[in-house]
Protein backbone atom coordinates (compact mmCIF):
# COMPACT_ATOMS: atom_id res chain seq x y z
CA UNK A 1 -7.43 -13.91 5.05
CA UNK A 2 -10.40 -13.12 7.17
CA UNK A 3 -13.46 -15.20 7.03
CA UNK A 4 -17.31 -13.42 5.75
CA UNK A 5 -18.32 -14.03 9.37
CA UNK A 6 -15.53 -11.56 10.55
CA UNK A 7 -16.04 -9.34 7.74
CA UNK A 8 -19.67 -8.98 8.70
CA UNK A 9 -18.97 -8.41 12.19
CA UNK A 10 -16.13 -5.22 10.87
CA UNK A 11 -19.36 -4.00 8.80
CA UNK A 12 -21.45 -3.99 11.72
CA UNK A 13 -19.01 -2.24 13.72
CA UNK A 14 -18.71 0.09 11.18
CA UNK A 15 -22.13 0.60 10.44
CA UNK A 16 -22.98 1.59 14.52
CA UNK A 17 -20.34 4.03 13.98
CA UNK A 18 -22.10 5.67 10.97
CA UNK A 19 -25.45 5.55 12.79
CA UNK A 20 -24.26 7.40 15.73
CA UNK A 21 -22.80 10.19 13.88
CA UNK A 22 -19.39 9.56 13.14
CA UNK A 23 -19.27 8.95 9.62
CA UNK A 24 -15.43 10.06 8.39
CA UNK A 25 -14.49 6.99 7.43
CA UNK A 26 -10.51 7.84 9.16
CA UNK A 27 -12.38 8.89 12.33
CA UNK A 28 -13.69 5.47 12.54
CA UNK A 29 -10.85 3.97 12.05
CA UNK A 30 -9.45 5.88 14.41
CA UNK A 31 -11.44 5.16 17.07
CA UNK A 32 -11.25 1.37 17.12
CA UNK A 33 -7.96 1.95 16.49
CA UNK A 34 -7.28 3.21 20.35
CA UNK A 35 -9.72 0.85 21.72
CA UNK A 36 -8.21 -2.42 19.96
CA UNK A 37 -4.36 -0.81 21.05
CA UNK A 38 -6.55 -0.57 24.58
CA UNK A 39 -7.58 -3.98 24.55
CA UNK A 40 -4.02 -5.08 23.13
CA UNK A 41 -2.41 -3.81 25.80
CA UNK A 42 -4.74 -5.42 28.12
CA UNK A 43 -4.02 -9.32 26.39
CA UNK A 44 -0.17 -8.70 26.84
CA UNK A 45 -0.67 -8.18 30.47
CA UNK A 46 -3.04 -10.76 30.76
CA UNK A 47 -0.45 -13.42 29.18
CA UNK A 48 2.35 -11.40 31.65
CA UNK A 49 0.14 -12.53 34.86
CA UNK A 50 -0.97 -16.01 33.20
CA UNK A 51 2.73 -16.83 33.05
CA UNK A 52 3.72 -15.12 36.82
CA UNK A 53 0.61 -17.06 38.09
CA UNK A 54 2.24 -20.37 36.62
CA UNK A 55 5.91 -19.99 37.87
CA UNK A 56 4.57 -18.62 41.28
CA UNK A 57 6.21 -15.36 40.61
CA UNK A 58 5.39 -11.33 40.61
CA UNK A 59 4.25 -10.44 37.25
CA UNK A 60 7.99 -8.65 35.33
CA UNK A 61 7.34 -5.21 33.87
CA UNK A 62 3.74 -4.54 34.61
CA UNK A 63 1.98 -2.26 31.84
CA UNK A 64 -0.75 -1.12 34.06
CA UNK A 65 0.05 -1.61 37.57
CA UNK A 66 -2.37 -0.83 40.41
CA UNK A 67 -2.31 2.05 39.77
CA UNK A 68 -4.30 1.84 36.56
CA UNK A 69 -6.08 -0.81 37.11
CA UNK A 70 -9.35 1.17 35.61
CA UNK A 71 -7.44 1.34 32.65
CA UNK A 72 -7.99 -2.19 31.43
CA UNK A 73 -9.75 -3.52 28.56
CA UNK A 74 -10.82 -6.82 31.24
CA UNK A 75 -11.67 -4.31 33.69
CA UNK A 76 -13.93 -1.52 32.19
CA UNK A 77 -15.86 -3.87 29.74
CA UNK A 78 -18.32 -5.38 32.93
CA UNK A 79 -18.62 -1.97 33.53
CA UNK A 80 -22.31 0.00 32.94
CA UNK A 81 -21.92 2.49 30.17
CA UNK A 82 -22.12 5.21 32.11
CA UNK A 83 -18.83 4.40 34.30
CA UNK A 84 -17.40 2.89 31.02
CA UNK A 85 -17.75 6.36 29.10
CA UNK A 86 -15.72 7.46 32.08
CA UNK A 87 -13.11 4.88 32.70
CA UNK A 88 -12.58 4.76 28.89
CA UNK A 89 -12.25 8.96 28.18
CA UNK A 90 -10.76 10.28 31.06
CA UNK A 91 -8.37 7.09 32.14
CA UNK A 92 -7.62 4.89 29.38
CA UNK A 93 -7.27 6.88 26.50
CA UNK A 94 -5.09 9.33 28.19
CA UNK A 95 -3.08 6.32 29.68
CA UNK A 96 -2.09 5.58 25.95
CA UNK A 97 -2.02 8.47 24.48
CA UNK A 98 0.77 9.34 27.16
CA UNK A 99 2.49 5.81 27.13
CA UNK A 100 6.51 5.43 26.81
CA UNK A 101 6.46 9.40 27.76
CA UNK A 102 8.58 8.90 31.10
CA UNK A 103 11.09 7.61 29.09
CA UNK A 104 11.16 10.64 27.07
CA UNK A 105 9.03 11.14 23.91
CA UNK A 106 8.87 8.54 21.60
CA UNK A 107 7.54 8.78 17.88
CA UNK A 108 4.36 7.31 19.06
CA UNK A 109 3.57 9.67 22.09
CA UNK A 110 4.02 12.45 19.58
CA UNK A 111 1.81 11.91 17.12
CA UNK A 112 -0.57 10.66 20.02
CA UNK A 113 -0.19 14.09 21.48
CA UNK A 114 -3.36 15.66 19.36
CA UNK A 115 -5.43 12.56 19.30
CA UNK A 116 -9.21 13.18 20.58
CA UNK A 117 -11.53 10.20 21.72
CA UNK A 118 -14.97 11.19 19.53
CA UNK A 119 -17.13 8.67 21.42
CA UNK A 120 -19.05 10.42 24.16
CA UNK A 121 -22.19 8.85 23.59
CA UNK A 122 -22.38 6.26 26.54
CA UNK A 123 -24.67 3.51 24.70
CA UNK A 124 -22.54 4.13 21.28
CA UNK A 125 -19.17 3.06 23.32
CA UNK A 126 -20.67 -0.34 25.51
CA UNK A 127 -22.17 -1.10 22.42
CA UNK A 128 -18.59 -0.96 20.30
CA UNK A 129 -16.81 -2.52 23.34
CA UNK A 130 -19.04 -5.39 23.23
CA UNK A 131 -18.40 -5.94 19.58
CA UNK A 132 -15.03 -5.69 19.64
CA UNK A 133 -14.72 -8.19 22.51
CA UNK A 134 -16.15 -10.29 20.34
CA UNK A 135 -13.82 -10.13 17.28
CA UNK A 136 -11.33 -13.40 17.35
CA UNK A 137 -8.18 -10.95 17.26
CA UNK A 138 -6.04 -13.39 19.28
CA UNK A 139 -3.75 -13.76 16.58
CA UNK A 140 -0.85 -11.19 15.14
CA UNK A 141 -2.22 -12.47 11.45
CA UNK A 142 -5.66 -12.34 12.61
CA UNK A 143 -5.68 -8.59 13.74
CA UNK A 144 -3.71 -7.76 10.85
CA UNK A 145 -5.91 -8.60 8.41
CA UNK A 146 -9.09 -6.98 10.24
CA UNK A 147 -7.02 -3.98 10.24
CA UNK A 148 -6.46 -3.80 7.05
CA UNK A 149 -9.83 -5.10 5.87
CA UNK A 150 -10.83 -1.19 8.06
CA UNK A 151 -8.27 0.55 5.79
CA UNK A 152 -9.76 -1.19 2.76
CA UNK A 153 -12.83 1.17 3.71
CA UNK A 154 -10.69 4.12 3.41
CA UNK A 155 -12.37 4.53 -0.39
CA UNK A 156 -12.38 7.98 -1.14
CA UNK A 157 -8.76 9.51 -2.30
CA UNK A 158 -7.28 12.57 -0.10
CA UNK A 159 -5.62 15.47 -1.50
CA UNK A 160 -2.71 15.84 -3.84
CA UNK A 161 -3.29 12.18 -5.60
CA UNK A 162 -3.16 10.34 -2.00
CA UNK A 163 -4.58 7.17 -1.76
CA UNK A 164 -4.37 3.51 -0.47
CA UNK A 165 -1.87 1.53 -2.26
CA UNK A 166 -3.88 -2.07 -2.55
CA UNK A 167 -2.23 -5.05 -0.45
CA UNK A 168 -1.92 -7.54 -3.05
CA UNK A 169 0.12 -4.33 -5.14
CA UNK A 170 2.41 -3.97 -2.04
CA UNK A 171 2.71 -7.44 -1.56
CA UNK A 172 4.39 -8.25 -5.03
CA UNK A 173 6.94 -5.39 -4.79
CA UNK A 174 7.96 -6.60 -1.07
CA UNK A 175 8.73 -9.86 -3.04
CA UNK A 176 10.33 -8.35 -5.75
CA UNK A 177 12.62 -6.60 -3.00
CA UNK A 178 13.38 -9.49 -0.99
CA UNK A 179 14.37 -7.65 2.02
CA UNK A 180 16.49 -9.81 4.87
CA UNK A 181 16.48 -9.16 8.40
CA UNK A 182 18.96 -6.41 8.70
CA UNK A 183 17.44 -3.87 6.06
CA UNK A 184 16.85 -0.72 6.87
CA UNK A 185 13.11 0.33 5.50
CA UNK A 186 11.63 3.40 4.50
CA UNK A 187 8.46 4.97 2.83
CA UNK A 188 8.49 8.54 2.69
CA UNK A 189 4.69 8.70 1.93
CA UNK A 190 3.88 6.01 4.60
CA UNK A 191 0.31 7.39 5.41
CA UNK A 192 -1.02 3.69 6.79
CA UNK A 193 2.14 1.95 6.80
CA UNK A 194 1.07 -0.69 4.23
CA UNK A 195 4.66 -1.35 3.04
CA UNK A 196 6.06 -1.43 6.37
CA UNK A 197 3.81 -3.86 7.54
CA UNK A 198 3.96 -6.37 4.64
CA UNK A 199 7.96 -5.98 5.06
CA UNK A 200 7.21 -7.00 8.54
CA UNK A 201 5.08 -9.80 7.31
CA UNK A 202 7.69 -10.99 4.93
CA UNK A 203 10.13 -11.10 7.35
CA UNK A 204 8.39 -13.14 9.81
CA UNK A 205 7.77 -15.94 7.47
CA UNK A 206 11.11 -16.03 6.24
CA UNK A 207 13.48 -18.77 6.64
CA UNK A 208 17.05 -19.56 6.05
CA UNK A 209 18.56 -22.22 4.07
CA UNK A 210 18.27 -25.03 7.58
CA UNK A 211 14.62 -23.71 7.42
CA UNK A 212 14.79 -22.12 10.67
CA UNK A 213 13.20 -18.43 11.03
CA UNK A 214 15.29 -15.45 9.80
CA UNK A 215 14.43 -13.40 12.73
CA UNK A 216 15.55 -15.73 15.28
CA UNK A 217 19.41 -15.71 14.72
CA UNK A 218 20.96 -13.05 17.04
CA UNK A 219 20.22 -9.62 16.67
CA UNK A 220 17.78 -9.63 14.01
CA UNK A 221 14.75 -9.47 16.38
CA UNK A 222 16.11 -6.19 18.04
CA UNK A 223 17.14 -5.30 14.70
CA UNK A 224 13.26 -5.74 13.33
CA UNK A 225 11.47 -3.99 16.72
CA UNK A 226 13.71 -0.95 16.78
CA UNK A 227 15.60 -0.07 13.66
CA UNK A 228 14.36 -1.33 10.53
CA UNK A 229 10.94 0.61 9.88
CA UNK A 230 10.75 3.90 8.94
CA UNK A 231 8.17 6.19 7.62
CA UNK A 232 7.68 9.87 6.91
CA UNK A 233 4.21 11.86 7.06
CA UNK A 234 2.96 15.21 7.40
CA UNK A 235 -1.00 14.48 7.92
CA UNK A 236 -1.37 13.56 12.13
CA UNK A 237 -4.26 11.45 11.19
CA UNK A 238 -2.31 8.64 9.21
CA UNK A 239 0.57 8.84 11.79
CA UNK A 240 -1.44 7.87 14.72
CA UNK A 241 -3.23 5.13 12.28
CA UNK A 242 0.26 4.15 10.53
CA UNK A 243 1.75 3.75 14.25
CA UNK A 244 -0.90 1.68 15.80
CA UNK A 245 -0.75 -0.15 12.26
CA UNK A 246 2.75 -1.35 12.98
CA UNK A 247 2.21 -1.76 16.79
CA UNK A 248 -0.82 -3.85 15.96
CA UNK A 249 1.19 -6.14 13.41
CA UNK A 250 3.68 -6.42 16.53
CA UNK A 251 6.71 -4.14 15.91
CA UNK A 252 7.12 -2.51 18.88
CA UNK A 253 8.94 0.79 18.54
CA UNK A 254 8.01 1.91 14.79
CA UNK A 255 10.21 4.86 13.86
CA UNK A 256 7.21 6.95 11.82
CA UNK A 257 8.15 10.70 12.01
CA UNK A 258 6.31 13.90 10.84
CA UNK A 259 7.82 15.65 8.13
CA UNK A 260 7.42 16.64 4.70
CA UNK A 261 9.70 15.26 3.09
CA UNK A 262 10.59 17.15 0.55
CA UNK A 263 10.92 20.40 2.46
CA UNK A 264 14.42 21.75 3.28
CA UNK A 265 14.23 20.94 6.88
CA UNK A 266 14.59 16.92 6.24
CA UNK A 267 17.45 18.30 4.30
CA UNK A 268 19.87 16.60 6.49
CA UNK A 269 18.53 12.99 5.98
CA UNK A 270 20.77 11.81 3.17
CA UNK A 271 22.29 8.01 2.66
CA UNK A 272 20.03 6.33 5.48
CA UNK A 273 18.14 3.12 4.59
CA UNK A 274 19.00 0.13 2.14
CA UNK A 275 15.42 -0.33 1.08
CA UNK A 276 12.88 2.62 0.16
CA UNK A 277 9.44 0.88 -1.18
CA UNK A 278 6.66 3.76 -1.33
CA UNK A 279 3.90 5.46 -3.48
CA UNK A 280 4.35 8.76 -3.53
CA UNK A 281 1.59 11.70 -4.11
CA UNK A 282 0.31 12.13 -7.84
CA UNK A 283 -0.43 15.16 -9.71
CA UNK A 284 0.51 17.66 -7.03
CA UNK A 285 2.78 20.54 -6.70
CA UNK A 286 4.90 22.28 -4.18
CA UNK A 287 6.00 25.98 -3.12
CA UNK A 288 9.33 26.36 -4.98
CA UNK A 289 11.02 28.09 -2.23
CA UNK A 290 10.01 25.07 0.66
CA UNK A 291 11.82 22.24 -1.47
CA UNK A 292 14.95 21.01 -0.08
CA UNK A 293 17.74 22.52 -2.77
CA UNK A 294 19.12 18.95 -3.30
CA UNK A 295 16.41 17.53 -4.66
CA UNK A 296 15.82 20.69 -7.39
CA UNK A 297 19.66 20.04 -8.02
CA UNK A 298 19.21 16.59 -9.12
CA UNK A 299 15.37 18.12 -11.15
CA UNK A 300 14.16 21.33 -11.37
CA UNK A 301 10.51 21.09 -10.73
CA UNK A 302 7.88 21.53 -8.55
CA UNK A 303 5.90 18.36 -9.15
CA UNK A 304 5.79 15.80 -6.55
CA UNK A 305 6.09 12.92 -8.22
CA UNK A 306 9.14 13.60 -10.06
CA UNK A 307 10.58 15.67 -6.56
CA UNK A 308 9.98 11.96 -4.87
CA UNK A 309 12.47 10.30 -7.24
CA UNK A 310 15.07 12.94 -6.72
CA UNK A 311 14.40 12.34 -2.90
CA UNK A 312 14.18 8.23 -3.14
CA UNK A 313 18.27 8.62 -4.49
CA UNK A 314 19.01 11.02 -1.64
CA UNK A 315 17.83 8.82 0.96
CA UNK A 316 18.85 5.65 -0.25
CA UNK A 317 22.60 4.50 1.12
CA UNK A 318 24.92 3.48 -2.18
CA UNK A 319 24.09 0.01 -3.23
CA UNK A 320 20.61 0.23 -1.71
CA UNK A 321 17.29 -0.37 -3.60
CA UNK A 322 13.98 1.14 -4.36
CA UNK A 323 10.36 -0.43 -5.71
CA UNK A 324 7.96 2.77 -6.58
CA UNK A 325 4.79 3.24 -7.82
CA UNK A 326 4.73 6.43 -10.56
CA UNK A 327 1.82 7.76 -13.02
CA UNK A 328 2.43 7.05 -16.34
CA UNK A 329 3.66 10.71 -17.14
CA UNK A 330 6.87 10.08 -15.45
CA UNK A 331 7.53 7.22 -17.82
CA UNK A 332 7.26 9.59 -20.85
CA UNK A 333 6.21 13.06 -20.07
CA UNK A 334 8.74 15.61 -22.32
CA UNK A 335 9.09 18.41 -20.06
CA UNK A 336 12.78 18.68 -19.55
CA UNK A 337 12.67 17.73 -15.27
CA UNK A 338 10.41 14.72 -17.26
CA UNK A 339 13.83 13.66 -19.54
CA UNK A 340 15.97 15.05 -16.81
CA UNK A 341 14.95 12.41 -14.06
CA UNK A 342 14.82 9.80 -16.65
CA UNK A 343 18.32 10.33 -17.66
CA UNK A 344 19.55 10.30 -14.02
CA UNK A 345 18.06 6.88 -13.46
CA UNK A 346 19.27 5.93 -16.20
CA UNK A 347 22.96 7.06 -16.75
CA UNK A 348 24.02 8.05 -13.25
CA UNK A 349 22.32 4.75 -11.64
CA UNK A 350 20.81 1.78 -12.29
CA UNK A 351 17.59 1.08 -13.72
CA UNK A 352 16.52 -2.55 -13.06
CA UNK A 353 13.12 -2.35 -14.39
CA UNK A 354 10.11 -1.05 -15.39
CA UNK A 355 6.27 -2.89 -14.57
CA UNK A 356 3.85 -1.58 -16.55
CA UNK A 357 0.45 -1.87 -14.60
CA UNK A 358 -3.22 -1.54 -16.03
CA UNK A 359 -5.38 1.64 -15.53
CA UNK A 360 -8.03 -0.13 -13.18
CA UNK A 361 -5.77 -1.23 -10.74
CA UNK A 362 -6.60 1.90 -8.18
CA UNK A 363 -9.48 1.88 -8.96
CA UNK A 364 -12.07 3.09 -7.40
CA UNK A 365 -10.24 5.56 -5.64
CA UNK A 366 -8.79 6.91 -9.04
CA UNK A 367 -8.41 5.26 -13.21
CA UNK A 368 -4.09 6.78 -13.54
CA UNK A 369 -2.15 3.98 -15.21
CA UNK A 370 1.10 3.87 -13.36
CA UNK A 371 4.07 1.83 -13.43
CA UNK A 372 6.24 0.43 -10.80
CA UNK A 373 10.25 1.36 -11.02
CA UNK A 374 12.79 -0.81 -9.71
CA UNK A 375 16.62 0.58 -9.11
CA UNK A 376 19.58 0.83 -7.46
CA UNK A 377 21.45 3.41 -5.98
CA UNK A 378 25.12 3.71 -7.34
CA UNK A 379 26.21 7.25 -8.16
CA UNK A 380 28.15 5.81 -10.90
CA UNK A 381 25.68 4.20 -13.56
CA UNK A 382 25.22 0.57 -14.67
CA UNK A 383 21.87 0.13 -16.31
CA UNK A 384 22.99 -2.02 -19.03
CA UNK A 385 19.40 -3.72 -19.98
CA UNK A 386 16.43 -2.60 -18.45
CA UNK A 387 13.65 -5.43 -17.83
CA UNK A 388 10.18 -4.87 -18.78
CA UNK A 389 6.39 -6.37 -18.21
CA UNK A 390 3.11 -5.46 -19.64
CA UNK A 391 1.10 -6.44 -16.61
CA UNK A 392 -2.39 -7.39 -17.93
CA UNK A 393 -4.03 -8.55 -14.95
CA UNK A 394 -3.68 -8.40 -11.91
CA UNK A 395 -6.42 -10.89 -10.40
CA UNK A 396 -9.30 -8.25 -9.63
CA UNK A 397 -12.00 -6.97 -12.27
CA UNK A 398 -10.71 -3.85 -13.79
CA UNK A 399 -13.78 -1.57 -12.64
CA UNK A 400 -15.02 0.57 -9.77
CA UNK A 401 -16.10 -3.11 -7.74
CA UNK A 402 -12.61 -4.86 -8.21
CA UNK A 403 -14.20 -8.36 -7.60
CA UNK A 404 -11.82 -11.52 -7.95
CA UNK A 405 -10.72 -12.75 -11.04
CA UNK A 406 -8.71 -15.56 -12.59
CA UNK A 407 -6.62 -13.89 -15.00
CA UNK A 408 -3.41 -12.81 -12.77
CA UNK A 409 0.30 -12.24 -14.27
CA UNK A 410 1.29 -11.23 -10.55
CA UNK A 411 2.59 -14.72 -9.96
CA UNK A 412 4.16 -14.83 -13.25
CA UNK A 413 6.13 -11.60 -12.72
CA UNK A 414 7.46 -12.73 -9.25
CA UNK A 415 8.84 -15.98 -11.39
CA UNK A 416 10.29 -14.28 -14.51
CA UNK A 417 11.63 -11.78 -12.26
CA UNK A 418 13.67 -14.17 -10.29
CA UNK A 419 14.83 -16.20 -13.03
CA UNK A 420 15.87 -13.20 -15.38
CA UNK A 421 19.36 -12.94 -17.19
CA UNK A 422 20.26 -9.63 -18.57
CA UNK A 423 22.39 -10.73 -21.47
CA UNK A 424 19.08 -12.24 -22.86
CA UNK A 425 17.22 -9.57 -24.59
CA UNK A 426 13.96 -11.75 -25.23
CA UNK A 427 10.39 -11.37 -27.37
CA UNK A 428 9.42 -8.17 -27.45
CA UNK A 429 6.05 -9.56 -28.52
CA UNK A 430 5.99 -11.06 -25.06
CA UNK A 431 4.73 -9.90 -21.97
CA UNK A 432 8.85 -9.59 -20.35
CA UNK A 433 11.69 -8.37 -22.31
CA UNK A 434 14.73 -6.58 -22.10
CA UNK A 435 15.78 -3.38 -23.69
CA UNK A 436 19.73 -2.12 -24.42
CA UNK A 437 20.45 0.99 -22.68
CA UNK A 438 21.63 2.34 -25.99
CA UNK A 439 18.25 2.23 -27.59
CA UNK A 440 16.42 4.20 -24.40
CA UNK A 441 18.90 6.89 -25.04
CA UNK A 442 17.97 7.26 -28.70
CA UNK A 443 14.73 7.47 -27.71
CA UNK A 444 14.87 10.29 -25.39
CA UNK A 445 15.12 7.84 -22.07
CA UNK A 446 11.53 7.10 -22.74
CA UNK A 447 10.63 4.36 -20.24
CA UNK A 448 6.62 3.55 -21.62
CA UNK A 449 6.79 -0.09 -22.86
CA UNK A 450 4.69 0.73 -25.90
CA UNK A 451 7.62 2.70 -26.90
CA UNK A 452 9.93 -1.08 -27.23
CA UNK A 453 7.06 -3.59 -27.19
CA UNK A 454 5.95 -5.40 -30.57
CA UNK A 455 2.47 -6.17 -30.85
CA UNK A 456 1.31 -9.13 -33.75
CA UNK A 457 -1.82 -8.28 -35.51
CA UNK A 458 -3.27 -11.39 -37.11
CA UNK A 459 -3.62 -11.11 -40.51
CA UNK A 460 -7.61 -11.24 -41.43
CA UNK A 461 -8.53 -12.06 -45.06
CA UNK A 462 -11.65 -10.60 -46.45
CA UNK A 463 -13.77 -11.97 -49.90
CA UNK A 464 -13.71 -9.58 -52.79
CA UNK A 465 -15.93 -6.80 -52.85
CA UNK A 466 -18.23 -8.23 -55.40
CA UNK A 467 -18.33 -11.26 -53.48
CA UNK A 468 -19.48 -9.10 -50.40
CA UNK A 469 -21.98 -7.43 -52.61
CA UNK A 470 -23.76 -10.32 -53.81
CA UNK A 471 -24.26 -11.43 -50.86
CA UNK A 472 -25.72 -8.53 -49.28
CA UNK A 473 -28.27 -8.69 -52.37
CA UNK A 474 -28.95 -11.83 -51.63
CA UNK A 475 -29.98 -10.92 -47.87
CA UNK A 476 -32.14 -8.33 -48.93
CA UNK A 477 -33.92 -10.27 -51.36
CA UNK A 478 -34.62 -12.76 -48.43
CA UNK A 479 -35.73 -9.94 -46.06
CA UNK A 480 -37.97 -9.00 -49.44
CA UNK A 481 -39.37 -12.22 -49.74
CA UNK A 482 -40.03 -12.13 -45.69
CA UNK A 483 -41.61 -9.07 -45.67
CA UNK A 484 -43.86 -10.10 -48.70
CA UNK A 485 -45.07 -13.39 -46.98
CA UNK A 486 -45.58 -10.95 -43.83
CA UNK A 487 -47.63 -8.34 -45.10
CA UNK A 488 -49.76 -11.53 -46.81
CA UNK A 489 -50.41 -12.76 -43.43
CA UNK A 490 -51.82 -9.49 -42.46
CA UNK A 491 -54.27 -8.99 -45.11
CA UNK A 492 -55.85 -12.57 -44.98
CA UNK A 493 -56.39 -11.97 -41.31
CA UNK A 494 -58.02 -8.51 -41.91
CA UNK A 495 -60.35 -10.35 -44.27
């Protein structure tokens, strides 16, 4: 967690931004985005010649070289604004913009390939520079959690339903997945890379039964910094910001692509990763003729949400898993692509469970209820029970401010999730249960737990009426008696 004093400092960064003119809150980000990969860059090599210096040797596999020296984060900072503007625009940022490219293009030097430095204003940069220096990112947590306290400002939503997934959300469905060290990852609606990166953090903290560090047995580090993430996009913006994201958090060749990926042309990415956590766009529609004809196979729609399911079993291998956020709708719309992609879960695969969340938890960016849906790929059913929870709380305030709050079932949903057995059905007047297969069927493979859950009402008992009404005439003969003793008062003071 980052301190207030850190927090104030990422305000006052952010508010020298606004006062200079650039006021898109994903420009900002954006910006110190290069400059903190800039200065990243600059640490590594610093740590690369602080370790040469100490074993008397030439420093292994310089970034920068002599060549561009003027490049560096140490180097350009002492500079006067004036010759920083300069280094900065015309040296550093195209340094990384066009870093990795002699090795041929890599994901990152291609979404990097349209990025534009806004800063121009001399002042405005020395004056960011100097606050950035400042900022104690030493730290891999550290750094993370500044970045993401900048995407936190991200708090208006984007088109077609997009918008930022809250950490503690992505957090508990990580957990729920468990991933180990040689998953294969992918969101298909990555846009920051929030899921990616708390896989990442996850994994890092993870240890094995001796209690020694998952990533440290043989090939899982190579495994984790080349092959495990991947993410899909089609805006350029959140590629360049989901990239650095993941570079930032240390993984050091992120495979995030540019697609759409429910267009034909990703067509031929079928039966790739073992995990799929994401939350796809809401409430938004595509061309019929640019969706991949698998997908309409599986549903015939054009709505995204329901297009994304269709897509999550395409891409997932057999036996792999998915954790998704939906809108409500999906859970019991009664359209027949609505039934249809309920079935499918259903009877061709296996529904593991369904957590109902409460309508405040996006906010303020939008009120939608939604539900998270956990399953697993098989291509030959075996939902037998499906597990439910009525989430309640989720330890923020309900409303547009989201401030902290005690009530939280998040921790008890980790823990009944773990220790659930499927042959016990439980109380359905409880916040987890389980519900036969059978009975979803006969109910249309409606998924909404208000459909299953029992709620007790308390019985109230009430006097009898003429009880009721003889008290009420006793009241107003006391408000009588008041009013007399009132309008008494009034007249002796008149005389």
């Amino acid at each position: 967690m980052i301190t207030g004093e850190i927090k104030s400092k990422v305000d006052r960064l952010w508010t020298t931004f606004w006062n200079n003119g650039i006021s898109n809150p994903l420009s900002v980000i954006e910006q110190i985005s290069y400059l903190l990969f800039i200065k990243r860059l600059d640490d590594l090599e610093l740590a690369k010649e602080k370790k040469a210096n100490r074993l008397r040797k030439p420093v292994e596999n310089s970034i920068f070289g002599d060549e561009y020296k003027s490049c560096r984060w140490s180097y350009f900072k002492n500079q006067n604004s004036e010759e920083m503007l300069e280094s900065v625009r015309d040296k550093a940022f195209p340094f990384i913009k066009s870093l990795g490219s002699k090795e041929g293009e890599t994901a990152y030097s291609s979404h990097m390939k349209d990025a534009v430095f806004l800063i121009s204003n001399p002042a405005l940069l020395s004056n960011v520079v100097e606050q950035i220096d400042l900022l104690p990112i030493a730290d891999r947590d550290t750094k993370g959690d500044l970045y993401e306290y900048m995407l936190s400002k991200l708090t208006t939503a984007g088109t077609n339903g997009q918008f930022r997934t809250p950490r503690h959300i992505i957090k508990m469905m990580v957990e729920l997945m468990s991933p180990h060290p040689r998953e294969t990852i992918c969101d298909p609606a990555c846009g920051t890379a929030g899921f990616l990166v708390a896989v990442a953090e996850y994994l890092r903290n993870l240890k094995d039964s001796d209690g020694n560090l998952v990533l440290n047995a043989p090939g899982n580090r190579e495994h984790f910094n080349t092959s495990m993430f991947h993410g899909f996009d089609f805006d350029s913006t959140m590629l360049r910001i989901g990239s650095m994201n993941l570079m930032l958090h240390g993984i050091e060749d992120p495979n995030i692509e540019a697609s759409d990926s429910l267009s034909e042309d990703r067509a031929e990415i079928t039966e790739s990763f073992t995990t799929i956590l994401a939350n796809p766009p809401f409430k938004g529609s595509v061309e019929e003729s640019s969706i991949a004809k698998d997908l309409t196979k599986i549903v015939s729609t054009k709505k995204t949400e329901l297009l994304f399911i269709a897509l999550f079993l395409r891409l997932l291998k057999k036996g792999g898993r998915a954790a998704v956020i939906v809108p409500d709708g999906v859970l019991f719309g009664s359209s027949k692509a609505h039934k249809k992609i309920r079935q499918v879960l259903v009877e061709d695969h296996k529904l593991d469970g369904v957590i109902s969340m409460p309508s405040g938890v996006f906010k303020p960016y939008a009120g939608v209820s939604t539900a998270i849906l956990i399953f697993t790929k098989t291509d030959a059913g075996g939902t037998d029970r499906v597990w439910f929870y009525d989430m309640q709380a989720d330890g923020f305030s309900l409303d547009d401010k989201r401030v902290a709050i005690e009530q939280n079932d998040i921790p008890d949903i980790l823990q009944r999730w773990k220790e659930r057995e499927v042959g016990k059905e439980g109380d359905r007047k409880d916040k987890a249960f389980f519900v036969p297969k059978d009975e979803i069927k006969a109910n249309g493979y409606d998924l909404s737990i208000n459909r299953y859950k029992e709620i007790e009402y308390d019985e109230v008992e009430y006097e009898a009426p003429k009880v009721i009404l003889g008290k009420l005439r006793g009241l107003e003969e006391e408000i009588k008696a008041d009013l007399d003793e009132l309008e008494g008062l009034l007249r002796s003071s008149n005389e």
